[in-house]
Protein backbone atom coordinates (compact mmCIF):
# COMPACT_ATOMS: atom_id res chain seq x y z
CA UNK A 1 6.55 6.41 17.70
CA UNK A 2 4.28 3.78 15.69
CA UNK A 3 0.56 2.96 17.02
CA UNK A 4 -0.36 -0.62 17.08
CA UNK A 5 -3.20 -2.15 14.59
CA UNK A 6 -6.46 -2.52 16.10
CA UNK A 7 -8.13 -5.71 15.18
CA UNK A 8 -11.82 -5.02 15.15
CA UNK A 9 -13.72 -8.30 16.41
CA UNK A 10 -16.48 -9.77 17.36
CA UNK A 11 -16.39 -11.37 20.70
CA UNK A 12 -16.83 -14.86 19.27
CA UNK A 13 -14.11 -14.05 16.82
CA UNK A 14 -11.46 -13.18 19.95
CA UNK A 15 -12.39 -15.98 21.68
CA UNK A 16 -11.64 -18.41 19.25
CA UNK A 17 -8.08 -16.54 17.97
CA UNK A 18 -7.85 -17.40 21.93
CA UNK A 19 -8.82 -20.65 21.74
CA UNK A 20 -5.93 -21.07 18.55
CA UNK A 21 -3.44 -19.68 20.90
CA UNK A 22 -3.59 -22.21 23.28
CA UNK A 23 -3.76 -25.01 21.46
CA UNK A 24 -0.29 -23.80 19.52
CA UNK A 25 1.20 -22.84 23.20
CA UNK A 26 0.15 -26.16 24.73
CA UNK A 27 -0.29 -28.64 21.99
CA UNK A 28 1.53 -28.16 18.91
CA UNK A 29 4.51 -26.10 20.38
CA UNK A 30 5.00 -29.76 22.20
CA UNK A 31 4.16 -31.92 19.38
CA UNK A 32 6.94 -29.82 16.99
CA UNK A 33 9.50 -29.63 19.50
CA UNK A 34 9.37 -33.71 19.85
CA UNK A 35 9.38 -33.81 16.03
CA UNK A 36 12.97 -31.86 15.93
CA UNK A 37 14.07 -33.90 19.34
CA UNK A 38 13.30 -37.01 16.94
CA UNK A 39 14.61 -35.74 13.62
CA UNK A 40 17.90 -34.89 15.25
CA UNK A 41 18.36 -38.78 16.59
CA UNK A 42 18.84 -39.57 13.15
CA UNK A 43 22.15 -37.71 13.21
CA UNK A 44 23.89 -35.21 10.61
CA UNK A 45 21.50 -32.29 10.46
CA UNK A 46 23.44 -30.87 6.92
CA UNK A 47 20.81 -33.80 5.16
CA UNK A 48 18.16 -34.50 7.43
CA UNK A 49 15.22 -33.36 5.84
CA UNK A 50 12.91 -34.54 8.72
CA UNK A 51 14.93 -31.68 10.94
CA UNK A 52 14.55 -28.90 8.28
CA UNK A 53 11.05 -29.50 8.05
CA UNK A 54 10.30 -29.85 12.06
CA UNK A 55 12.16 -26.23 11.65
CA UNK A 56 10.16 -24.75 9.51
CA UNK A 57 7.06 -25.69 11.30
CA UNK A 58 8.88 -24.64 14.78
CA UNK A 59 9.09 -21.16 13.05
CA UNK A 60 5.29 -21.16 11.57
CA UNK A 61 3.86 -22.19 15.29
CA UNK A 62 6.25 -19.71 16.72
CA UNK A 63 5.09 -16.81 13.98
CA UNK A 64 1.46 -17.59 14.25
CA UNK A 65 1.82 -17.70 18.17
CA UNK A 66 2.78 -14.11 17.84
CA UNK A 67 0.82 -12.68 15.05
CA UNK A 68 -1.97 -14.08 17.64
CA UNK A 69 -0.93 -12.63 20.44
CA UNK A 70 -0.42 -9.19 18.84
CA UNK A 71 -4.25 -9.21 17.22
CA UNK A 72 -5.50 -10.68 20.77
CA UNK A 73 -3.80 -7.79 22.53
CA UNK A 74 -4.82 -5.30 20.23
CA UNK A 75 -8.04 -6.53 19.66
CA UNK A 76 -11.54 -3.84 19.61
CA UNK A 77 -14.65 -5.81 20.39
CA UNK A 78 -17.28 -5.04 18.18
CA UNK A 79 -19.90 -3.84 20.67
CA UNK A 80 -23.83 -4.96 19.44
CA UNK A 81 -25.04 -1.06 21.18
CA UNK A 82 -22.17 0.71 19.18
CA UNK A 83 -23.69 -0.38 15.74
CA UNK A 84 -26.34 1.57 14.11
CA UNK A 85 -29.71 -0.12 13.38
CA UNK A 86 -30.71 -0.68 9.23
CA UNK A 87 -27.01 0.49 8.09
CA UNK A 88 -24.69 -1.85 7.10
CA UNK A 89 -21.30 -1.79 9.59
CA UNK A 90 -18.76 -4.36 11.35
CA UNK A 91 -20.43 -7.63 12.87
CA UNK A 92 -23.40 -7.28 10.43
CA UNK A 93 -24.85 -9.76 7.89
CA UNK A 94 -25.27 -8.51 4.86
CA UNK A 95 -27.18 -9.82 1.71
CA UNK A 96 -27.24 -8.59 -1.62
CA UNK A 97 -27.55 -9.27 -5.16
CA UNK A 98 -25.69 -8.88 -7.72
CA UNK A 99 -27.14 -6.72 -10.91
CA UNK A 100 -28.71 -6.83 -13.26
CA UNK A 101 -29.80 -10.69 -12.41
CA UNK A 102 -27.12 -12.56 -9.58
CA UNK A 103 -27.93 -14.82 -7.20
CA UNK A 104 -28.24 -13.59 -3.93
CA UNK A 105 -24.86 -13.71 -1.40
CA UNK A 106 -24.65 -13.19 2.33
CA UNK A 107 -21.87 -12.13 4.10
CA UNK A 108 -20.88 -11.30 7.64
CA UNK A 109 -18.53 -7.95 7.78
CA UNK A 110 -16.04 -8.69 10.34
CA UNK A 111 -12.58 -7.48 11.10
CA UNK A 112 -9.28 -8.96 9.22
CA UNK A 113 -8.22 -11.27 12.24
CA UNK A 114 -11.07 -13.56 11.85
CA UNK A 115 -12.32 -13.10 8.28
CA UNK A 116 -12.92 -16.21 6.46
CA UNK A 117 -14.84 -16.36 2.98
CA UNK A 118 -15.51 -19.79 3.33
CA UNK A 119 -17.55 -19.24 6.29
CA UNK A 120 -18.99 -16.25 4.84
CA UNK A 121 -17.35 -13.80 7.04
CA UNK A 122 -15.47 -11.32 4.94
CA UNK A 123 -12.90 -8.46 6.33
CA UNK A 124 -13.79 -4.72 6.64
CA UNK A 125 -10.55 -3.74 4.62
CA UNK A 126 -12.18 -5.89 1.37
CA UNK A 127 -13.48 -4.26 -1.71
CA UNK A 128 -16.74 -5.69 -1.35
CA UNK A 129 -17.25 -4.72 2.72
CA UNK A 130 -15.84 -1.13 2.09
CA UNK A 131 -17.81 -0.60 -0.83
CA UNK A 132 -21.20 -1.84 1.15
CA UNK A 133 -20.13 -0.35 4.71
CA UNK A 134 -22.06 2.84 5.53
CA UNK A 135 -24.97 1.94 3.27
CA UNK A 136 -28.76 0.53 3.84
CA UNK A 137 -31.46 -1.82 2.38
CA UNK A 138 -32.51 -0.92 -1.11
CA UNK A 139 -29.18 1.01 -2.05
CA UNK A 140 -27.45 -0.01 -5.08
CA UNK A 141 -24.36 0.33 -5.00
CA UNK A 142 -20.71 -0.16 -6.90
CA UNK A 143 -18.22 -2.17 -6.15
CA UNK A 144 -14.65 -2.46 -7.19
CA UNK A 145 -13.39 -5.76 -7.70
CA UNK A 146 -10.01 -7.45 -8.78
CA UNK A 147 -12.06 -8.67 -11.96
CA UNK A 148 -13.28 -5.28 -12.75
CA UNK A 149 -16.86 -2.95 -11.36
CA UNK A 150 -19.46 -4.72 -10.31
CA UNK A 151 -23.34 -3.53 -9.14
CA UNK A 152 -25.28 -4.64 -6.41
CA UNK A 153 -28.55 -4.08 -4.46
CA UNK A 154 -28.79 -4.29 -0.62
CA UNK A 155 -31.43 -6.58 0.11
CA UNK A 156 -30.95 -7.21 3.97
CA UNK A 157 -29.16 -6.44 6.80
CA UNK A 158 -29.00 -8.30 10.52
């Protein structure tokens, strides 16, 4: 018998993969199923590229409206009393630099279901988040990256 994922998360991060979930259930499930009403007016489906791409977004929505379900139902909130003060775990900031002279980067460690670089939330399972978690302010430390080893130096943590 296979255990379900746990999706570690913040409580902000749940309740907007909530928020995602009802906008595909009430608004774009709609939208997509009008698109294939539509695209199958226009009459032999064997050519009707209009149809097979309404499809193909029926099947995304549908997929994503899952995967979110699954990560919603499975979800672990990330409680702020469970986290140990001055060491670097999930739902903390982190800022570091990069040696022998980087620029200094901040990142949140969060869990996979609502990482997002651009936003400077990065996912647990990451080279860079394993390689900090567990560690404090001051500690250099090594991290393994796709472009080869890098070193860098805790400088904060919130």
């Amino acid at each position: 018998m296979s255990t379900e994922k746990v999706f570690p998360m913040t409580k902000e991060g749940k309740e907007k993969l909530e928020q995602e979930l009802e906008h595909l259930k009430s608004v774009k499930r709609k939208e997509v199923v009008e698109r294939i009403k539509i695209a199958r007016s226009f009459g032999d489906l064997s050519e009707n590229s209009e149809y097979d791409s309404a499809k193909e977004e029926q099947a995304f929505v549908e997929g994503r409206i899952t995967t979110l379900e699954n990560m919603i139902r499975n979800a672990k909130i990330i409680q702020e009393d469970e986290m140990v003060t001055g060491i670097v775990s999930l739902g903390k900031s982190v800022t570091f630099v990069e040696l022998p002279n980087g620029e200094e980067e901040t990142y949140t460690i969060v869990g996979s279901a609502e990482a997002d670089p651009f936003e400077g939330k990065i996912s647990n399972d990451s080279p860079i988040a394993k390689s900090l978690l567990g560690h404090k302010v001051d500690d250099q430390v090594s991290v393994q990256t796709p472009g080869g080893e890098m070193s860098v130096r805790i400088t904060n943590i919130k």
